[in-house]
C-alpha atoms as a PDB file:
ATOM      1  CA  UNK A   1       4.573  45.064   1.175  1.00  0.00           C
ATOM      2  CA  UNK A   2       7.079  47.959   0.332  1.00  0.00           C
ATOM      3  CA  UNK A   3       8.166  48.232  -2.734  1.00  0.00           C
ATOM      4  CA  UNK A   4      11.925  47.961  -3.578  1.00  0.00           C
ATOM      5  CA  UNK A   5      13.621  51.662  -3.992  1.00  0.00           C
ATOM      6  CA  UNK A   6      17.294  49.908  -4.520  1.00  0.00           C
ATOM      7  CA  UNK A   7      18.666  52.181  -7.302  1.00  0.00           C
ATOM      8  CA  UNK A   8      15.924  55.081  -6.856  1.00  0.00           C
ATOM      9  CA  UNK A   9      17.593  58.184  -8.099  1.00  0.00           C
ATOM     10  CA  UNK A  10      15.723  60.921  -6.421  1.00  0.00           C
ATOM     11  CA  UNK A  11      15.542  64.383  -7.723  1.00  0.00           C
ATOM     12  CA  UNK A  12      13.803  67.730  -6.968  1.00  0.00           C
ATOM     13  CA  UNK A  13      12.259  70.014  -9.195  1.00  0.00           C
ATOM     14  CA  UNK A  14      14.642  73.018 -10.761  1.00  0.00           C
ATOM     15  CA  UNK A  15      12.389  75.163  -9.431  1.00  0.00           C
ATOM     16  CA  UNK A  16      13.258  74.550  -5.818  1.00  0.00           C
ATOM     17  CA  UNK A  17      16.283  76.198  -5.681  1.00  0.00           C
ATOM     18  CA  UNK A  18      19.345  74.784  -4.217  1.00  0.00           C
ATOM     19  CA  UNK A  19      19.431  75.648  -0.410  1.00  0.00           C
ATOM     20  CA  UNK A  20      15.580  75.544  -0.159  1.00  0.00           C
ATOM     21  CA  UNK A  21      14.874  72.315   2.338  1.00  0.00           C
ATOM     22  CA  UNK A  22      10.601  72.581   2.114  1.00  0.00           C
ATOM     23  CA  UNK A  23      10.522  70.156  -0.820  1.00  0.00           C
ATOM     24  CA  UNK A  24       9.652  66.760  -2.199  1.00  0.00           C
ATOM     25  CA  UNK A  25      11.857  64.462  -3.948  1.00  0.00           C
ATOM     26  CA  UNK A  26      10.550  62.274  -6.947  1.00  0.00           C
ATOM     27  CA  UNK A  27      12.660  59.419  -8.963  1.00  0.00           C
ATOM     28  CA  UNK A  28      10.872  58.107 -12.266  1.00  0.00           C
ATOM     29  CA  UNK A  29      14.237  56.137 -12.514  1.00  0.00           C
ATOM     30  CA  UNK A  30      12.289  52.255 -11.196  1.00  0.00           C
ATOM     31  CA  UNK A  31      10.286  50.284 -13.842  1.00  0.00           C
ATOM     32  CA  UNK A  32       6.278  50.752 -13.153  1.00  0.00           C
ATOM     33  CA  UNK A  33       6.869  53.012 -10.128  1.00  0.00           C
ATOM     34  CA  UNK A  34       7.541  56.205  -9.405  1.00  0.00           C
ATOM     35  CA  UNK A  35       8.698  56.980  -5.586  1.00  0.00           C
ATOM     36  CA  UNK A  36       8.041  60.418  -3.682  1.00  0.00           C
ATOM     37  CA  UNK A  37       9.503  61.741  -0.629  1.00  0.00           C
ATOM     38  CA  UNK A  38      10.279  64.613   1.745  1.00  0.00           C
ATOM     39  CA  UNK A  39      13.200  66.323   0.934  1.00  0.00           C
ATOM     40  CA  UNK A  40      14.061  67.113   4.844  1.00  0.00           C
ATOM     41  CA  UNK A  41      13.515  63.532   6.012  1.00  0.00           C
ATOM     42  CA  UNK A  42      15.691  61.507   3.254  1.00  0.00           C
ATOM     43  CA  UNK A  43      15.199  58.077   5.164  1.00  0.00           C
ATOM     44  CA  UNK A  44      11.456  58.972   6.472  1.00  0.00           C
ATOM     45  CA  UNK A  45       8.467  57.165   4.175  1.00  0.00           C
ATOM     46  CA  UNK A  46       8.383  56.652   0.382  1.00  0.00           C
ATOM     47  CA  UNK A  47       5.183  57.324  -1.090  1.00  0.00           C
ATOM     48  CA  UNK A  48       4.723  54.838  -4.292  1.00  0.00           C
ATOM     49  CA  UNK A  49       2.544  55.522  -6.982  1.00  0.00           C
ATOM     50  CA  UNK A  50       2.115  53.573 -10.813  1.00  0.00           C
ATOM     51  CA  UNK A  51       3.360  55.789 -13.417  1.00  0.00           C
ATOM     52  CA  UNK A  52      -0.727  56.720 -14.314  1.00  0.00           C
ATOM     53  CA  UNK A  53      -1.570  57.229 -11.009  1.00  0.00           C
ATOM     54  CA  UNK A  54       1.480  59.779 -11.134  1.00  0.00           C
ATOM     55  CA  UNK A  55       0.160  61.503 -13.947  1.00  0.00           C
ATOM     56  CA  UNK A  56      -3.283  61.853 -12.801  1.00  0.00           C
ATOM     57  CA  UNK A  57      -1.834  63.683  -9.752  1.00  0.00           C
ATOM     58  CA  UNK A  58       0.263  65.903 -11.158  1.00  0.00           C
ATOM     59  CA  UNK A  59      -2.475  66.935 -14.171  1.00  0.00           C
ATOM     60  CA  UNK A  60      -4.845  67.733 -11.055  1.00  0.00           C
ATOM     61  CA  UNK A  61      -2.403  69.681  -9.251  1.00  0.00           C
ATOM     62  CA  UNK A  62      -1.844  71.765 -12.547  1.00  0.00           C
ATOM     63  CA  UNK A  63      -5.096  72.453 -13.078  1.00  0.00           C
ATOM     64  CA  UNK A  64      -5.769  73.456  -9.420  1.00  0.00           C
ATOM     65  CA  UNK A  65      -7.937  70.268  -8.300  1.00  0.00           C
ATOM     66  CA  UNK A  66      -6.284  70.608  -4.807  1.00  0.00           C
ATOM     67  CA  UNK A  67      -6.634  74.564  -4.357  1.00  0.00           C
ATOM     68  CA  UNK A  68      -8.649  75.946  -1.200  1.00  0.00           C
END
C-alpha cells in the first residue's frame, strides 16, 4: 500500500543550490511520515520513512555510517 503524499510539500536542502538537478527532495510537511524523492524525476517513486526511522538515517549519514 502507498502511502498518501496529497499535500506533500517537497523541499531541497539550501545547500543544493538553485540550478543544481543531482538532488533529493524531502517534505516533513504529512503527519507520521516523511516522503523522499529524486529531484530530476518529480513523478518517479516516493521513498516513505516514520519520522524515527528518518532520524536514524540522517544521524548515520552525519556521522559517516555510509562512507566507503
Amino acid at each position: 500500500m502507498s502511502p498518501d503524499l496529497t499535500g506533500a510539500e517537497f523541499h531541497k536542502s539550501s545547500l543544493s543550490g538553485v540550478t543544481t538537478d543531482n538532488c533529493v527532495e524531502v517534505a516533513t510537511n504529512l503527519p507520521g511520515l516523511v516522503a523522499v524523492r529524486d529531484s530530476k524525476d518529480l513523478s518517479g517513486p516516493t521513498l516513505a520513512f516514520t519520522p524515527a526511522q528518518w532520524r536514524s538515517f540522517v544521524g548515520r549519514v552525519r556521522t559517516g555510517a555510509f562512507d566507503a
